[in-house]
N, C-alpha and C. Protein backbone atom coordinates (compact mmCIF):
# COMPACT_ATOMS: atom_id res chain seq x y z
N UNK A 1 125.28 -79.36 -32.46
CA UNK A 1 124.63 -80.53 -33.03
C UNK A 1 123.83 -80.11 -34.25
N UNK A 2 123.68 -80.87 -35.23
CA UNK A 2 123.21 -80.51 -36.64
C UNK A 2 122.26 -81.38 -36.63
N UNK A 3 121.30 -81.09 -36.98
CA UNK A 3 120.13 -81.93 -37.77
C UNK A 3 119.82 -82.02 -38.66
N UNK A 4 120.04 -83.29 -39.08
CA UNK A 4 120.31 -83.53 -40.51
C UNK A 4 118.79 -83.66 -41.67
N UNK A 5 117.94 -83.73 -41.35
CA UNK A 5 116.60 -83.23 -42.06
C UNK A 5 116.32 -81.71 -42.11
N UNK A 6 117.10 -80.98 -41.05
CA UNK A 6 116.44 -78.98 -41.26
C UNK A 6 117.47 -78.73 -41.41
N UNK A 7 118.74 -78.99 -41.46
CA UNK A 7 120.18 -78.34 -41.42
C UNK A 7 119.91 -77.66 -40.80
N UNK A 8 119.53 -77.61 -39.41
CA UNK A 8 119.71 -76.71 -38.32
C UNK A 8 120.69 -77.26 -37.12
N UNK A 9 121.65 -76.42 -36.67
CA UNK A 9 122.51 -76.08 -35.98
C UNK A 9 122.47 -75.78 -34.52
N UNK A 10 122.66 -76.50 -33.61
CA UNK A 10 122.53 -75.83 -32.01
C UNK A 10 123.91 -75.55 -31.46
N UNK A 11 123.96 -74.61 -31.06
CA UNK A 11 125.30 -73.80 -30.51
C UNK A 11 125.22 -73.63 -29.59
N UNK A 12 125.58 -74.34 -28.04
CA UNK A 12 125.12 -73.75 -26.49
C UNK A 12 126.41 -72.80 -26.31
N UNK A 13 125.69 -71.66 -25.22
CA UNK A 13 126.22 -70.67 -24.61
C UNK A 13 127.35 -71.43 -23.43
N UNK A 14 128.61 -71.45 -23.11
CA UNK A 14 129.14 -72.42 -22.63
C UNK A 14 130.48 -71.45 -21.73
N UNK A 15 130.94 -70.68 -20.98
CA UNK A 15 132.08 -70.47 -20.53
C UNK A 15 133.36 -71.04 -20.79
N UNK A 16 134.35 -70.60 -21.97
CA UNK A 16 135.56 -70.96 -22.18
C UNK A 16 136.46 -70.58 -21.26
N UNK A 17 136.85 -70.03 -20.48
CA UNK A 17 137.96 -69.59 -19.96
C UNK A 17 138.04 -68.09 -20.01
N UNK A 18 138.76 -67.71 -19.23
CA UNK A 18 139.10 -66.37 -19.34
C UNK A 18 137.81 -65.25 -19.38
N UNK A 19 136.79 -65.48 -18.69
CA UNK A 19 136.11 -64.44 -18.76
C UNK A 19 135.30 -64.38 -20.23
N UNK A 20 135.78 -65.15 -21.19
CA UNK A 20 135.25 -65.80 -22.57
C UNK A 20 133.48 -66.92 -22.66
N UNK A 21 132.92 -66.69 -23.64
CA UNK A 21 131.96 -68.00 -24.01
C UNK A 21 132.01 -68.00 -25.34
N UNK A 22 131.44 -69.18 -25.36
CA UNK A 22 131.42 -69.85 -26.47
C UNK A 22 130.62 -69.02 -28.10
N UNK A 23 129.78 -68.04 -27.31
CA UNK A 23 128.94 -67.03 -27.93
C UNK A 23 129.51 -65.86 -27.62
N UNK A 24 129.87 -65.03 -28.56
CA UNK A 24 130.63 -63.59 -28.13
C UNK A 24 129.11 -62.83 -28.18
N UNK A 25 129.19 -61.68 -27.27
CA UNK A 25 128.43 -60.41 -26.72
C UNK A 25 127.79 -59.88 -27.43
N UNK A 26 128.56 -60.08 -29.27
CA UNK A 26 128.12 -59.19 -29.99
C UNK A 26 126.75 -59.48 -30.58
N UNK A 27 127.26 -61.02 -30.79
CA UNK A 27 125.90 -62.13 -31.06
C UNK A 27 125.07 -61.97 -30.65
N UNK A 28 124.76 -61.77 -28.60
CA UNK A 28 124.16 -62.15 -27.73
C UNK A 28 123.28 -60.73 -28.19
N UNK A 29 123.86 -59.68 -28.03
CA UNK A 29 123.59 -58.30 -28.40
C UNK A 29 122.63 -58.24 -29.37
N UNK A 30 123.31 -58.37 -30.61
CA UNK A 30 122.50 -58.87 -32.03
C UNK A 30 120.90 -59.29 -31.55
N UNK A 31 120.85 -61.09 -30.51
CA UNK A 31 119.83 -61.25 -30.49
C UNK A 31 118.98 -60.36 -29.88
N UNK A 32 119.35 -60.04 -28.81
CA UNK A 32 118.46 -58.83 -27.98
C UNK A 32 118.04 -57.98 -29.09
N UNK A 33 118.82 -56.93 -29.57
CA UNK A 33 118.19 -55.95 -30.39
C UNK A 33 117.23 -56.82 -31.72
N UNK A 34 117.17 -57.95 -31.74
CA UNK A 34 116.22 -58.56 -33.28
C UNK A 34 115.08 -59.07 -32.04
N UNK A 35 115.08 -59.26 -31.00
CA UNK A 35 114.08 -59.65 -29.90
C UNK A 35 113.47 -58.27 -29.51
N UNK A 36 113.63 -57.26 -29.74
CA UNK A 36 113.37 -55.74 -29.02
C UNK A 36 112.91 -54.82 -30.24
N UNK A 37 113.11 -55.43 -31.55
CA UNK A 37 112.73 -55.15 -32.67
C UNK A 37 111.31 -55.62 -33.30
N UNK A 38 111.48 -56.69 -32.90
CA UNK A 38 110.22 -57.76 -33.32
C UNK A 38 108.87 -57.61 -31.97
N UNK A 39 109.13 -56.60 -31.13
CA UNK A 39 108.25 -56.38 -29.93
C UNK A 39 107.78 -57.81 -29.35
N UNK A 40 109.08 -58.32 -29.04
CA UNK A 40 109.07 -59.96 -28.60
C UNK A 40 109.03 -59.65 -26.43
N UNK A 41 109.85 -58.31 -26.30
CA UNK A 41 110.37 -58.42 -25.22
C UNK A 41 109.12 -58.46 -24.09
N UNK A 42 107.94 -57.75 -24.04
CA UNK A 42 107.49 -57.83 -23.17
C UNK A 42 106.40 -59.17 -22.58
N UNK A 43 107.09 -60.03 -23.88
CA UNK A 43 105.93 -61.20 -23.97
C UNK A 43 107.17 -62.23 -22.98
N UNK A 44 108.63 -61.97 -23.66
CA UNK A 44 109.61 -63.41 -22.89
C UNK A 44 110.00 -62.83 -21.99
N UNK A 45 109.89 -61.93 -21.30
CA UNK A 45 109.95 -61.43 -20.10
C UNK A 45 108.95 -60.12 -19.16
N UNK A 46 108.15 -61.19 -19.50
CA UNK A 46 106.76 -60.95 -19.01
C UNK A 46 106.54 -60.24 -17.18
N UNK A 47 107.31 -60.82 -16.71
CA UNK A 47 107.30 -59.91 -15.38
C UNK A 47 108.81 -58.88 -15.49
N UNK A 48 108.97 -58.33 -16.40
CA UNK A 48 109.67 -57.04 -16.46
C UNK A 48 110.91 -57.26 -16.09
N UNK A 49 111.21 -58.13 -15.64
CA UNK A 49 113.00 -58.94 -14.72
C UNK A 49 114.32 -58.34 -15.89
N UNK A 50 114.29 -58.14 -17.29
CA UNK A 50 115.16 -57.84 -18.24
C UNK A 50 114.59 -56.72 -19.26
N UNK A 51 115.30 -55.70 -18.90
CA UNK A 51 114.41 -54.43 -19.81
C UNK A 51 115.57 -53.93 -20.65
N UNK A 52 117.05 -54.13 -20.50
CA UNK A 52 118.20 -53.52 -21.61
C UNK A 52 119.36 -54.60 -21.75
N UNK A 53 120.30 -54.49 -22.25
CA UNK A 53 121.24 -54.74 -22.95
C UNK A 53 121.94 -55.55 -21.92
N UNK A 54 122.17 -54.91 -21.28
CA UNK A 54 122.98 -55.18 -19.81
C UNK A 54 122.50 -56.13 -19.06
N UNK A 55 121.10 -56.17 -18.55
CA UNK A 55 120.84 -56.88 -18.03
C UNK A 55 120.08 -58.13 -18.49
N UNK A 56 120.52 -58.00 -20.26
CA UNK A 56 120.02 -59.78 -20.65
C UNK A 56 121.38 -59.95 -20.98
N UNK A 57 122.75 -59.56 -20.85
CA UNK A 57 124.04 -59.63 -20.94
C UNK A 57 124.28 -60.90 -19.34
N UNK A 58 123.92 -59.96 -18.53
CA UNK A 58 123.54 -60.73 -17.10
C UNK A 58 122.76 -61.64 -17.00
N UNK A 59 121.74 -61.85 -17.61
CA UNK A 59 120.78 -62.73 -17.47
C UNK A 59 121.08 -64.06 -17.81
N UNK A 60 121.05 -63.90 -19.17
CA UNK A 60 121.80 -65.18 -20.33
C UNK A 60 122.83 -65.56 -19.98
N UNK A 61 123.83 -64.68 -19.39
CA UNK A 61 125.39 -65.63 -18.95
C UNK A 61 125.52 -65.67 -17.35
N UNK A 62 124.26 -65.70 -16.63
CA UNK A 62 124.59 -66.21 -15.22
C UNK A 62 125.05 -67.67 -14.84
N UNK A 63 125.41 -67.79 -14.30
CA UNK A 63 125.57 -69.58 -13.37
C UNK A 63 124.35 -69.91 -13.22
N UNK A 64 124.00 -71.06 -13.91
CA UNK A 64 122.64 -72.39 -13.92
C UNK A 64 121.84 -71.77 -15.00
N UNK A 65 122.60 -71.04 -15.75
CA UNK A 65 121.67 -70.81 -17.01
C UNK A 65 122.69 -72.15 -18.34
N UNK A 66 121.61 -72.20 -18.75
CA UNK A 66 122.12 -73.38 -19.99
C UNK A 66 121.31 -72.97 -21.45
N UNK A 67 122.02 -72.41 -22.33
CA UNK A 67 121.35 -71.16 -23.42
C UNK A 67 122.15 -71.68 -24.49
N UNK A 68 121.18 -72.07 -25.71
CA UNK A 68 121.54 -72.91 -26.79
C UNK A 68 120.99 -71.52 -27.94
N UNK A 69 121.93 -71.33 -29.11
CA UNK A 69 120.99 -70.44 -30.15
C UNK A 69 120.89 -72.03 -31.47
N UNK A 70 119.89 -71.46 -32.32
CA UNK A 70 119.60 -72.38 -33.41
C UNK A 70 119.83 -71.38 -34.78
N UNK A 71 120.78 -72.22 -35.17
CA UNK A 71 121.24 -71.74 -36.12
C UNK A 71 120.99 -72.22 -37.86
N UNK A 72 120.08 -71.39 -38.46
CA UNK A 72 119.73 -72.09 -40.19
C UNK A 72 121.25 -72.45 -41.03
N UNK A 73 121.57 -73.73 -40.96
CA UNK A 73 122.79 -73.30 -41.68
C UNK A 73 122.45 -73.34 -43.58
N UNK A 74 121.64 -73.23 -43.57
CA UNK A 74 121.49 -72.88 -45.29
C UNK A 74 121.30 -71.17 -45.37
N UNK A 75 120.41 -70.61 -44.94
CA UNK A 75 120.42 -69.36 -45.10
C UNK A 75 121.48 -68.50 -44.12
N UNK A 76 122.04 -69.44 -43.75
CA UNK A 76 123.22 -68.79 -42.48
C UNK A 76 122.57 -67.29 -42.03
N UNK A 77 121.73 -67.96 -40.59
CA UNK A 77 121.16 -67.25 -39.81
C UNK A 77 120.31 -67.74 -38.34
N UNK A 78 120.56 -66.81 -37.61
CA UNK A 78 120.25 -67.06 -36.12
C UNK A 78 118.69 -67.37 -36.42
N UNK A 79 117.76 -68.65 -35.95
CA UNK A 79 116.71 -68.64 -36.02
C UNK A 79 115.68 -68.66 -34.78
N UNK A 80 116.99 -68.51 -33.61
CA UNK A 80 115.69 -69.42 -32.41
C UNK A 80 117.20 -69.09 -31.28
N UNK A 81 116.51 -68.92 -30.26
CA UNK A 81 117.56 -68.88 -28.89
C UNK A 81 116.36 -69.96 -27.90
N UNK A 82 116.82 -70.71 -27.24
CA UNK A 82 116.34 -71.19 -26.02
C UNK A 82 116.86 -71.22 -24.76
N UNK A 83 116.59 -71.55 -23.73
CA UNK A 83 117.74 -71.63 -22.58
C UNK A 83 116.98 -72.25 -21.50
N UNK A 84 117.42 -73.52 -20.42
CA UNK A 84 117.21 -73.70 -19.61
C UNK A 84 117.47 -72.94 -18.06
N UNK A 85 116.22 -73.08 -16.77
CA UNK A 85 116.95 -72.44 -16.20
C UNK A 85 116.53 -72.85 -14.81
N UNK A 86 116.60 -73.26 -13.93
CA UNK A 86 116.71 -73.43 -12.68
C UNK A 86 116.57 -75.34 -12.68
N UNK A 87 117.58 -75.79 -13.09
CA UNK A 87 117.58 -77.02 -12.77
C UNK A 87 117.80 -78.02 -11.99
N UNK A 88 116.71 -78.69 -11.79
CA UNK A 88 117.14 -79.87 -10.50
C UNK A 88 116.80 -81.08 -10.74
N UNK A 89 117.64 -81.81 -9.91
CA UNK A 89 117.39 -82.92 -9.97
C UNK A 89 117.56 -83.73 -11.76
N UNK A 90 116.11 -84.34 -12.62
CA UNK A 90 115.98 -84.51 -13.64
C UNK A 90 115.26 -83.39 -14.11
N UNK A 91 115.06 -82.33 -14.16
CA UNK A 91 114.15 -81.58 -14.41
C UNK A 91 114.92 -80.01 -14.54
N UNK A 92 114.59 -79.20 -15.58
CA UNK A 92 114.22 -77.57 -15.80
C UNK A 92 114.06 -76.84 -16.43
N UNK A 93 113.31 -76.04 -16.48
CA UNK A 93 112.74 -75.22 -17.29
C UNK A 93 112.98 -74.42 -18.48
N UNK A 94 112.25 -74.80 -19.11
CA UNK A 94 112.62 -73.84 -20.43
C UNK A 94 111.93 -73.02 -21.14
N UNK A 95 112.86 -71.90 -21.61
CA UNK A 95 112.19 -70.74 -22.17
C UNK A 95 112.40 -70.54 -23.71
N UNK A 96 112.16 -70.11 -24.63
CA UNK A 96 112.43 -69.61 -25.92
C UNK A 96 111.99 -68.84 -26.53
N UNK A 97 113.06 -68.22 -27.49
CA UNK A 97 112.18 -67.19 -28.61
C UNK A 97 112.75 -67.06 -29.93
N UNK A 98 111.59 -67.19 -30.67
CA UNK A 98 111.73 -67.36 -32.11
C UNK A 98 112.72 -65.75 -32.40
N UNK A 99 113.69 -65.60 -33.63
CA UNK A 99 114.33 -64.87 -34.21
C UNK A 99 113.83 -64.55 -35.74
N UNK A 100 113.22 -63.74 -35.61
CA UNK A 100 111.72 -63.97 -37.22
C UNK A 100 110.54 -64.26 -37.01
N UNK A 101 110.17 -65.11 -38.03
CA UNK A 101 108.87 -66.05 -37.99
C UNK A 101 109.77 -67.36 -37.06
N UNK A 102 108.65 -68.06 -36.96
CA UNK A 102 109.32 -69.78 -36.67
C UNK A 102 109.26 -70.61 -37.43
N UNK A 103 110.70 -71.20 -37.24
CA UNK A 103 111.25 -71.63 -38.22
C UNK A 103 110.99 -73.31 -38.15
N UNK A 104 110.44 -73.87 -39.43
CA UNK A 104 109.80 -75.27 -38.64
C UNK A 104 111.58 -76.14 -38.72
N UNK A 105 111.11 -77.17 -37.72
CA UNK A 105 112.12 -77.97 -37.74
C UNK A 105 113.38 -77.61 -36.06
N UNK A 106 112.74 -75.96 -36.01
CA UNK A 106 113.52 -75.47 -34.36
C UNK A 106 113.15 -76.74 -33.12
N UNK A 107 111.76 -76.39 -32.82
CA UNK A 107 111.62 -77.50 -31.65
C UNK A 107 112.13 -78.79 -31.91
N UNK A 108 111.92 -79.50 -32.94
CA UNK A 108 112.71 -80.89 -33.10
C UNK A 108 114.43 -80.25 -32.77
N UNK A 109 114.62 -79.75 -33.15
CA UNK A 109 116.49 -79.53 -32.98
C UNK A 109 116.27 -79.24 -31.37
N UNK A 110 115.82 -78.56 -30.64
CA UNK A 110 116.36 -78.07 -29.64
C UNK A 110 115.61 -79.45 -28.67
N UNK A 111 114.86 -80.15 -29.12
CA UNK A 111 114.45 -81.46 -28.41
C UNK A 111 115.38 -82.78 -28.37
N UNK A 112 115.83 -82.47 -29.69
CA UNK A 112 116.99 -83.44 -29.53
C UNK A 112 118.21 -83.40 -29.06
N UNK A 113 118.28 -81.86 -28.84
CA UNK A 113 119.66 -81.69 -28.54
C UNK A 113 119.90 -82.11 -26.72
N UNK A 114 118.68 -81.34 -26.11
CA UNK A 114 118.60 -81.26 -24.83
C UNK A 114 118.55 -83.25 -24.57
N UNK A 115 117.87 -84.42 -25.46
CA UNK A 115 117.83 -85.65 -25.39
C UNK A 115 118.66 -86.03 -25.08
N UNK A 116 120.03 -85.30 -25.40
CA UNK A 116 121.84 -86.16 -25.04
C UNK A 116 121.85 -86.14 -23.63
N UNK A 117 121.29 -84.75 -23.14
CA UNK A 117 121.96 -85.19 -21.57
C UNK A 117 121.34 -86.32 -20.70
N UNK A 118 122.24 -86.93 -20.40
CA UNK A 118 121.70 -88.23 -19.93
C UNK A 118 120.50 -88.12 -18.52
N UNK A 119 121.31 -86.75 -17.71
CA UNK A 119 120.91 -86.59 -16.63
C UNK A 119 119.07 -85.75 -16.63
N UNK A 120 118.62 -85.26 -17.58
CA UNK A 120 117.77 -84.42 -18.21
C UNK A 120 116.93 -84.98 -18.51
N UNK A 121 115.54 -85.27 -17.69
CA UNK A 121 114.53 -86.44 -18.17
C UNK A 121 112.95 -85.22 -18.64
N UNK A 122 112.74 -84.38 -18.11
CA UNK A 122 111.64 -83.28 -18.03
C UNK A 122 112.03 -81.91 -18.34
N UNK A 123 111.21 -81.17 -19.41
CA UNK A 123 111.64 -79.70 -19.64
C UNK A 123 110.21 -79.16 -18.96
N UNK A 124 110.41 -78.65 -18.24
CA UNK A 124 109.08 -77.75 -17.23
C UNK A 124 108.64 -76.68 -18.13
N UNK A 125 107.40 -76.04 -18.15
CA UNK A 125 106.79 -75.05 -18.45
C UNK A 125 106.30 -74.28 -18.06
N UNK A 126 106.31 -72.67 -17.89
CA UNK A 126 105.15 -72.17 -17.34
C UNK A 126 104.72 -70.96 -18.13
N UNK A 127 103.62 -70.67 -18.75
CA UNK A 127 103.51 -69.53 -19.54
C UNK A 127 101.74 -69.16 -19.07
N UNK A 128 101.62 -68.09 -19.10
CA UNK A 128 100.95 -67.30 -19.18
C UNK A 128 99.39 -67.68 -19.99
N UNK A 129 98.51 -67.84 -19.69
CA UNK A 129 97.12 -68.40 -20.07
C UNK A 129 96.94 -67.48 -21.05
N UNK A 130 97.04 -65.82 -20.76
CA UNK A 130 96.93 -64.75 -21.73
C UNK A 130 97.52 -64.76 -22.90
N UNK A 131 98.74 -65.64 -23.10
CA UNK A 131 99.57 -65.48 -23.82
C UNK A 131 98.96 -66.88 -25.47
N UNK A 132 98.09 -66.07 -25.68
CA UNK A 132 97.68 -67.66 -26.73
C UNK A 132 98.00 -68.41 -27.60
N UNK A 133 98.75 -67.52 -28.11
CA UNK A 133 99.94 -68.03 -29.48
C UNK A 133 101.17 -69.08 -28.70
N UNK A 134 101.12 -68.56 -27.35
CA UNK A 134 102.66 -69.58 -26.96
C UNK A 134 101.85 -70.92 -26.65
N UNK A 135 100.71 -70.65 -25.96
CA UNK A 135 100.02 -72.12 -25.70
C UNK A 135 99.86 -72.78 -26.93
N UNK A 136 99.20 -72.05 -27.69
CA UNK A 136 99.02 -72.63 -28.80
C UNK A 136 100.16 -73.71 -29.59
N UNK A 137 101.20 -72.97 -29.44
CA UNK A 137 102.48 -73.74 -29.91
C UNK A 137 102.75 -74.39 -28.96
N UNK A 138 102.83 -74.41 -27.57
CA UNK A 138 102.89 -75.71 -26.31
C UNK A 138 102.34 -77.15 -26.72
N UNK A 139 101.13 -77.03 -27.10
CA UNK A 139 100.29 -78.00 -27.39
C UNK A 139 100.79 -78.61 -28.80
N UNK A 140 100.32 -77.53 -29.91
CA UNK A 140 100.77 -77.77 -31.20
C UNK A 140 101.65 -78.39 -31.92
N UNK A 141 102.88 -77.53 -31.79
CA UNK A 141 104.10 -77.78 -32.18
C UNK A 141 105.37 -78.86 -31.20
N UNK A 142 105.00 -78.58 -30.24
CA UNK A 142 106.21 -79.02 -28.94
C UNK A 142 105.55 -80.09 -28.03
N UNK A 143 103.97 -79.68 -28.05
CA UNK A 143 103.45 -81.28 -27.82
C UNK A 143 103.73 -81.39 -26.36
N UNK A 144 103.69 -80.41 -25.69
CA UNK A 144 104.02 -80.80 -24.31
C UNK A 144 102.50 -81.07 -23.31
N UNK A 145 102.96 -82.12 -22.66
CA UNK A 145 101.70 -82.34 -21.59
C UNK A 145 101.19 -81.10 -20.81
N UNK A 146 100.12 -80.55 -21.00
CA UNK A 146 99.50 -79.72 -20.11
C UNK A 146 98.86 -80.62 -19.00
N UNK A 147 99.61 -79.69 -17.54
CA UNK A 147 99.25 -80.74 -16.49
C UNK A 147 97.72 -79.57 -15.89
N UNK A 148 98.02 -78.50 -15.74
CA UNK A 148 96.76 -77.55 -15.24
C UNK A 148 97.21 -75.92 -14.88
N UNK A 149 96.37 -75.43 -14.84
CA UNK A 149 96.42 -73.76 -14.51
C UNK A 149 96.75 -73.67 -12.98
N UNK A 150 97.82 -72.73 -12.99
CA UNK A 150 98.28 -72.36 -11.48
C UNK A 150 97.51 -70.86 -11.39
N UNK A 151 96.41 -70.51 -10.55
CA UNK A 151 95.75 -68.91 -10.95
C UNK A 151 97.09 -68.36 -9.57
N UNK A 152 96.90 -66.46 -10.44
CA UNK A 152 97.60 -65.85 -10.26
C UNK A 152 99.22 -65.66 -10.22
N UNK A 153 99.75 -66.87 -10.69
CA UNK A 153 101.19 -67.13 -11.08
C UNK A 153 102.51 -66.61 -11.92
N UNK A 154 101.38 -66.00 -12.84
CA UNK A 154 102.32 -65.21 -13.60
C UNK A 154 102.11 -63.72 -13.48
N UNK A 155 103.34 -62.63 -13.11
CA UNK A 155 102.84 -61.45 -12.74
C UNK A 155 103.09 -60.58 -14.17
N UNK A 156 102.48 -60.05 -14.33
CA UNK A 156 102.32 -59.39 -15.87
C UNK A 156 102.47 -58.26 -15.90
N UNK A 157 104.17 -57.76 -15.80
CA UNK A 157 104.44 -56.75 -14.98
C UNK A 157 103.98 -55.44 -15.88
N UNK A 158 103.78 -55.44 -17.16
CA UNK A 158 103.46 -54.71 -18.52
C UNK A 158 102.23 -54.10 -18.33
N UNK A 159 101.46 -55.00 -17.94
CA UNK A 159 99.48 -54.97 -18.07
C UNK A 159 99.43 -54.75 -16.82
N UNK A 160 100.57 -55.06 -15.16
CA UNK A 160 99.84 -54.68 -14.44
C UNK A 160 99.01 -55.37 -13.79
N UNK A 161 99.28 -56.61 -13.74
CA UNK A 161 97.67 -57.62 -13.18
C UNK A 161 98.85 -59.32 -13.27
N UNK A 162 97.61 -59.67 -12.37
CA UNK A 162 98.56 -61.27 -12.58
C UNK A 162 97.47 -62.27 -13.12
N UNK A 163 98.23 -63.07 -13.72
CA UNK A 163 97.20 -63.94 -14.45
C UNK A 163 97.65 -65.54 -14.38
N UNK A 164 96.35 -66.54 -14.56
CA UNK A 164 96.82 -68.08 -14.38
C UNK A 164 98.34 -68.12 -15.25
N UNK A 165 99.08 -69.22 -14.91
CA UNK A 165 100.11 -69.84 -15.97
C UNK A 165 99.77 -71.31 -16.07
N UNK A 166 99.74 -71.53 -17.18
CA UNK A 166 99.69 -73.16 -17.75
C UNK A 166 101.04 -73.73 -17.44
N UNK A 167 100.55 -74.56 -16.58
CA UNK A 167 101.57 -75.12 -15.92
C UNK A 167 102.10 -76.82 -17.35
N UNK A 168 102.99 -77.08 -17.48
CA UNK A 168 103.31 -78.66 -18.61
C UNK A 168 104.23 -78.69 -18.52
N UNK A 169 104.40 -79.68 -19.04
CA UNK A 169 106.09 -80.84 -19.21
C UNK A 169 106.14 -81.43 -20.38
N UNK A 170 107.53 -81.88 -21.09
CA UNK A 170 107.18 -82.78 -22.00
C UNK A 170 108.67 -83.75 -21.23
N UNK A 171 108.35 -85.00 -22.02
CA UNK A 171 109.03 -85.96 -21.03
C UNK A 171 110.13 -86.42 -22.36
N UNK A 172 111.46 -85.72 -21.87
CA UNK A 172 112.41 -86.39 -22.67
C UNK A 172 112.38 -88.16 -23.56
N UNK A 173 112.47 -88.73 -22.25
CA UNK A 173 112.58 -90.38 -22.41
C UNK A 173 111.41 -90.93 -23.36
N UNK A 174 110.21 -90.46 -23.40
CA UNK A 174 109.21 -90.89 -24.79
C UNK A 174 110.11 -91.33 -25.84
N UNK A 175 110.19 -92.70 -26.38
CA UNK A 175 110.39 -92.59 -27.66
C UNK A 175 111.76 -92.68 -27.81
N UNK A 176 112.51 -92.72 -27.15
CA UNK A 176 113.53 -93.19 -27.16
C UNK A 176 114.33 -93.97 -25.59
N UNK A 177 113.70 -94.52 -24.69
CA UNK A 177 113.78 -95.24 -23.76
C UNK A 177 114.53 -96.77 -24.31
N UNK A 178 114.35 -97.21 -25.39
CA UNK A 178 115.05 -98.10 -25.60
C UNK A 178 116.50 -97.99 -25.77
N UNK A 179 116.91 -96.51 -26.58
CA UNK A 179 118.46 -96.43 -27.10
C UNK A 179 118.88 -96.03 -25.54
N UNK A 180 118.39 -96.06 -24.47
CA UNK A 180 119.18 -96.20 -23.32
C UNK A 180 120.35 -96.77 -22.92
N UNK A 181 120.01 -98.36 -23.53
CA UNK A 181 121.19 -98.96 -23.63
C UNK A 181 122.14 -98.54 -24.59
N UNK A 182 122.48 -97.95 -25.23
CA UNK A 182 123.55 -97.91 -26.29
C UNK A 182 124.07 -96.51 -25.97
N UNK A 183 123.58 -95.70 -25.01
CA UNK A 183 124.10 -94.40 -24.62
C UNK A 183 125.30 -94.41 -23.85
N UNK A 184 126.23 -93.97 -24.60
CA UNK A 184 128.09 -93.81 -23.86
C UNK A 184 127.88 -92.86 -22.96
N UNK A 185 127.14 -92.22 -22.52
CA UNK A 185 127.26 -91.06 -22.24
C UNK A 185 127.22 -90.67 -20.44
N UNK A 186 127.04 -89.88 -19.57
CA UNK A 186 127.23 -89.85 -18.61
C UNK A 186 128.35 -88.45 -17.59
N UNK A 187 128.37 -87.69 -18.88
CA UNK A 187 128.70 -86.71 -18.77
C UNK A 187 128.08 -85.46 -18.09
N UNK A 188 128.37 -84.46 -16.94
CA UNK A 188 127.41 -83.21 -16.47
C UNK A 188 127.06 -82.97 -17.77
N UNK A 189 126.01 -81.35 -17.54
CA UNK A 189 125.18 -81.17 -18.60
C UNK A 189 126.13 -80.07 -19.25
N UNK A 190 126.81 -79.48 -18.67
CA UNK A 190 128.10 -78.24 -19.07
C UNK A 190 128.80 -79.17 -19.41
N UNK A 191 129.32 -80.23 -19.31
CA UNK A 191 130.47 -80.47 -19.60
C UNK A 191 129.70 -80.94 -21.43
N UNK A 192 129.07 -81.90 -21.17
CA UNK A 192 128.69 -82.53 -22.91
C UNK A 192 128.10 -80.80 -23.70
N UNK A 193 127.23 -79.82 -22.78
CA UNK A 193 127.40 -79.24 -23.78
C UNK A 193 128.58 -77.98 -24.00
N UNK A 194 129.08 -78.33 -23.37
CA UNK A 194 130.79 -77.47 -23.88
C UNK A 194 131.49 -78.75 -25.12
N UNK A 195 131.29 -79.98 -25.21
CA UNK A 195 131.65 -80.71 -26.23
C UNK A 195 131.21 -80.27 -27.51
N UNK A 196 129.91 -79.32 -27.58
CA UNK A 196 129.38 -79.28 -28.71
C UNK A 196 129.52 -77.77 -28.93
N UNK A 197 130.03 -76.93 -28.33
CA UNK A 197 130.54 -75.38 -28.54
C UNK A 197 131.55 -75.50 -29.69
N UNK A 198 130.72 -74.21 -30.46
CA UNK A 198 131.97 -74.20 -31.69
C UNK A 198 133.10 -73.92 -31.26
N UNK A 199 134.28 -74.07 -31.87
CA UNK A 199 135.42 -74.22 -32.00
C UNK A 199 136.00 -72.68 -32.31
């Protein structure tokens, strides 16, 4: 999906067939090493769960993961990976990480994109109280409802200690509850976003 004010690009991670996705390895690879470069890793995987190659190879392409990259198409370049992940019901969680600086215009793309699925009403949050720059952008940029601090929730496998997580949501349906009616749509969430996997 393109957005036509940032010319930014969303590309979900999608299983083609054959042991294939929609994102080849090398890409996936690429991002890891520009995430492991930028000393991003011990912040988006904060309790230590993904430490090499292999096992964000595993991570990113498990079953009930749903992993979109954002793509600048003017400077043709990876700007942003996100990915949902334990979803139920209307609801799940999401994670992300900037590729660079951040790039304005990412959260609007990856807000609208996740808007198509019909079934997808809440993106959950949970980050780290310590972590101030991500709250900061929770609130800031992405605007999500802070509901309250869960203490001891997040284990901080780096530092060694566990600390509150800011628990929020932001609520798909805001703001566009009316184009309800005019939505064709009704498709699983793999299936519409395998519609939008490049070619």
């Amino acid at each position: 999906m393109e957005s036509k004010s940032s010319k930014l690009v969303v590309y979900p991670l999608v299983p083609i067939g054959e042991g294939k996705h929609s994102i080849s390895d090398e890409t996936l690879i690429y991002i890891w090493k520009r995430i492991e470069q930028e000393k991003k890793i011990e912040q988006l995987f904060y309790d230590g769960s993904v430490n090499n190659i292999q096992e964000w190879l595993n991570f990113i392409k498990q079953p009930g993961m749903f992993p979109i990259i954002i793509w600048d198409n003017v400077n043709n370049q990876i700007v942003h990976i996100s990915w949902l992940k334990d979803a139920f019901d209307c609801s799940a969680w999401i994670h992300h990480c900037a590729i660079g600086n951040y790039r304005r215009g990412v959260w609007e793309a990856i807000r609208d994109h996740w808007k198509q699925m019909d079934s997808l009403k809440l993106l959950l949050g949970l980050t780290p109280k310590t972590n101030k720059k991500a709250v900061k952008i929770l609130k800031g940029i992405c605007k999500f409802t802070i509901v309250g601090e869960i203490p001891f929730v997040c284990n901080m496998h780096y530092e060694g200690k566990r600390v509150p997580g800011v628990l929020s949501y932001f609520d798909l349906t805001e703001k566009v509850r009316q184009e309800a009616a005019h939505d064709t749509g009704g498709s699983l969430w793999v299936e519409k976003a395998a519609e939008a996997a490049p070619q």
